[in-house]
N, C-alpha and C. Protein backbone atom coordinates (compact mmCIF):
# COMPACT_ATOMS: atom_id res chain seq x y z
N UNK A 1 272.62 -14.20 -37.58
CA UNK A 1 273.01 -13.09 -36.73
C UNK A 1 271.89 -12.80 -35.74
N UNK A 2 272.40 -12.20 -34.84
CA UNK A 2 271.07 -12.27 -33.61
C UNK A 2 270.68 -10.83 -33.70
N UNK A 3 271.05 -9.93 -34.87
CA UNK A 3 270.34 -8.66 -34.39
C UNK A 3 270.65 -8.38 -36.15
N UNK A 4 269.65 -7.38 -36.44
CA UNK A 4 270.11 -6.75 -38.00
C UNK A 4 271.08 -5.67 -38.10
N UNK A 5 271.59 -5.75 -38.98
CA UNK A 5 272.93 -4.60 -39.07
C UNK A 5 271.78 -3.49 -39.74
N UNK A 6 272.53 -2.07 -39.55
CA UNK A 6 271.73 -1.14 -40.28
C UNK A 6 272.97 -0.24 -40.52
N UNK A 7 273.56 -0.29 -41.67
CA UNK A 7 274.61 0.26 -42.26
C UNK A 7 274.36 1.69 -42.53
N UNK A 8 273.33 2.05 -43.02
CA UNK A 8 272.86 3.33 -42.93
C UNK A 8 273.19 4.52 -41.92
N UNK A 9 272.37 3.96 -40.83
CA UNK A 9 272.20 4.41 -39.37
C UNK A 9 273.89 4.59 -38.69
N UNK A 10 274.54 3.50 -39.02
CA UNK A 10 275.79 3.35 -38.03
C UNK A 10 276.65 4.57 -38.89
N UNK A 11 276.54 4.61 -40.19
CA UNK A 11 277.14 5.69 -41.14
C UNK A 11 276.78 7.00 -40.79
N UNK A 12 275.79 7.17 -40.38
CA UNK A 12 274.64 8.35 -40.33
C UNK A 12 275.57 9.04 -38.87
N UNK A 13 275.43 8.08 -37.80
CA UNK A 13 275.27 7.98 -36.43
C UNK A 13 277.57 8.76 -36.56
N UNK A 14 277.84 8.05 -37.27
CA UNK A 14 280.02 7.73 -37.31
C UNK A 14 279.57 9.55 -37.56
N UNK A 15 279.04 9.82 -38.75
CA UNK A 15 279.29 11.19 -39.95
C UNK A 15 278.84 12.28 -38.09
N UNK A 16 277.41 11.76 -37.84
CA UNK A 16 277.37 13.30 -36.93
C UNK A 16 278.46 13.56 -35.79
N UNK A 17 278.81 12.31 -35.42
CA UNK A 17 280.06 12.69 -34.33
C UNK A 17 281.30 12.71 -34.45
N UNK A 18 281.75 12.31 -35.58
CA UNK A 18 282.68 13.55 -36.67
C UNK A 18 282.56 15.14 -36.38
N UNK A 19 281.06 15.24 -37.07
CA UNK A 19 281.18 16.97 -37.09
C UNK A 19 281.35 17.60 -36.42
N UNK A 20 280.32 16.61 -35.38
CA UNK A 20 280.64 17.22 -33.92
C UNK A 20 282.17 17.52 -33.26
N UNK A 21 282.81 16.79 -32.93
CA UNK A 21 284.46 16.74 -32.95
C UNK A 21 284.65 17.79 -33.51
N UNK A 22 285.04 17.62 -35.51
CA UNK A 22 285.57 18.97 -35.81
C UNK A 22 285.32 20.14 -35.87
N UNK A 23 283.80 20.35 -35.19
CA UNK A 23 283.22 21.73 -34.87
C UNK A 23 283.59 22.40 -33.77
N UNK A 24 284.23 21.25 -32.68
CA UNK A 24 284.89 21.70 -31.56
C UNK A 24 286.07 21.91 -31.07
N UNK A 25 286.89 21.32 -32.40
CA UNK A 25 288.12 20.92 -31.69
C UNK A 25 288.43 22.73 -32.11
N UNK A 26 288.38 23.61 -32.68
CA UNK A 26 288.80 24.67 -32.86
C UNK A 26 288.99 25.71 -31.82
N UNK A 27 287.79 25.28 -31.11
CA UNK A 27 288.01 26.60 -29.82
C UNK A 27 288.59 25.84 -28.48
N UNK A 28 288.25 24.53 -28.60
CA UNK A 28 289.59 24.22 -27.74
C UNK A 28 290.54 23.91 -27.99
N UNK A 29 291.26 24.09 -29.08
CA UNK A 29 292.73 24.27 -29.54
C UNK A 29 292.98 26.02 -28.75
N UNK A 30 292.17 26.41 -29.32
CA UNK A 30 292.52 28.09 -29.24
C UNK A 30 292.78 28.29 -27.38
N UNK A 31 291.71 27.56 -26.79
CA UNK A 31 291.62 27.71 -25.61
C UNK A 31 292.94 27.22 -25.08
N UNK A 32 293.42 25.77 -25.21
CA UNK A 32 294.35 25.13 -24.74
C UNK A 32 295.59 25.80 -24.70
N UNK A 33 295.75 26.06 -26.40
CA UNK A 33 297.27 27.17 -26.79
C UNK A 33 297.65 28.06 -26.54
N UNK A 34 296.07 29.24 -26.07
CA UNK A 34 296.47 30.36 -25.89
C UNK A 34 296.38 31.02 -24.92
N UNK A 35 296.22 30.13 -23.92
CA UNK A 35 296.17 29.96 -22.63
C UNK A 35 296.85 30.99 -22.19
N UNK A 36 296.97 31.91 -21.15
CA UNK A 36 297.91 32.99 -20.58
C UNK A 36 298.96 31.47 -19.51
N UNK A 37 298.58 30.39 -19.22
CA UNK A 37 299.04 30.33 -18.37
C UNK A 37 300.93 29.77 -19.28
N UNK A 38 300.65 29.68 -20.76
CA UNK A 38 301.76 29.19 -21.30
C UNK A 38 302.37 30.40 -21.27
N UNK A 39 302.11 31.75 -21.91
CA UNK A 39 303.04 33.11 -21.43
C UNK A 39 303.66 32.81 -20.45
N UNK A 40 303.16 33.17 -19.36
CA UNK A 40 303.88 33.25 -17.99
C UNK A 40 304.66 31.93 -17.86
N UNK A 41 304.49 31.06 -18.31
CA UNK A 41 305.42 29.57 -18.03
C UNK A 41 306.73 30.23 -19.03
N UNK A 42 306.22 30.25 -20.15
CA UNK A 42 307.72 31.13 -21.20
C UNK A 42 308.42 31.91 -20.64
N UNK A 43 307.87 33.02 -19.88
CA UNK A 43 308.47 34.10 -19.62
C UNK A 43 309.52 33.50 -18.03
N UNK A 44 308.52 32.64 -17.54
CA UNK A 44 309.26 32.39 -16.23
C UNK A 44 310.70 31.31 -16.24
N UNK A 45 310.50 30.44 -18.09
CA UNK A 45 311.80 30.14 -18.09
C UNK A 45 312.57 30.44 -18.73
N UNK A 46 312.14 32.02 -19.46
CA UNK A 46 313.28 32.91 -20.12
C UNK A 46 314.21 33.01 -19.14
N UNK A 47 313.43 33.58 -18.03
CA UNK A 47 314.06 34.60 -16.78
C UNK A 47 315.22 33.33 -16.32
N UNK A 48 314.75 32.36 -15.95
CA UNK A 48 315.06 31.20 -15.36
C UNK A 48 317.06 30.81 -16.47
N UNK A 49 317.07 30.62 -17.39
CA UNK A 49 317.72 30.25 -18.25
C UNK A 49 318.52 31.71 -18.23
N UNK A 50 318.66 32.58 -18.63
CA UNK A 50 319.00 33.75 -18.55
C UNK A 50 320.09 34.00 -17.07
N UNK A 51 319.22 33.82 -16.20
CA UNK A 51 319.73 33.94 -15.02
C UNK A 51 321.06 32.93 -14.85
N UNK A 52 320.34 31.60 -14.80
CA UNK A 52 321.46 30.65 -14.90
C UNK A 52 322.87 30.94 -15.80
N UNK A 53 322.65 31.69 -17.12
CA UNK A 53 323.51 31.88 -18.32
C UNK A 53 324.69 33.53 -17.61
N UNK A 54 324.07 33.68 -17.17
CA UNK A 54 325.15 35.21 -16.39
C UNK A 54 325.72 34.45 -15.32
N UNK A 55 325.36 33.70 -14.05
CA UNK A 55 325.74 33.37 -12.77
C UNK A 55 326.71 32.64 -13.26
């Protein structure tokens, strides 16, 4: 092999950017979901559907 493996390190190196990930994915879930801009998209195709459903 032209270089040494270091199984340790590559384990070490996988585990911290894992944590990293699942330390973050929480507030940008929260951010993504709870977005005001999805309200106003809901509300604008309540109105939308509604409207259509009387006319």
């Amino acid at each position: 092999m032209p270089h040494r493996t270091r199984p340790m390190a590559s384990l070490l190196v996988f585990m911290g950017v894992n944590v990293i990930l699942v330390s973050t994915i929480t507030p940008v879930y929260d951010f993504v979901c709870f977005h005001p801009y999805w309200e106003r998209r809901r509300e604008r195709r309540r109105k939308e559907r509604e409207s259509s459903q009387s006319a």
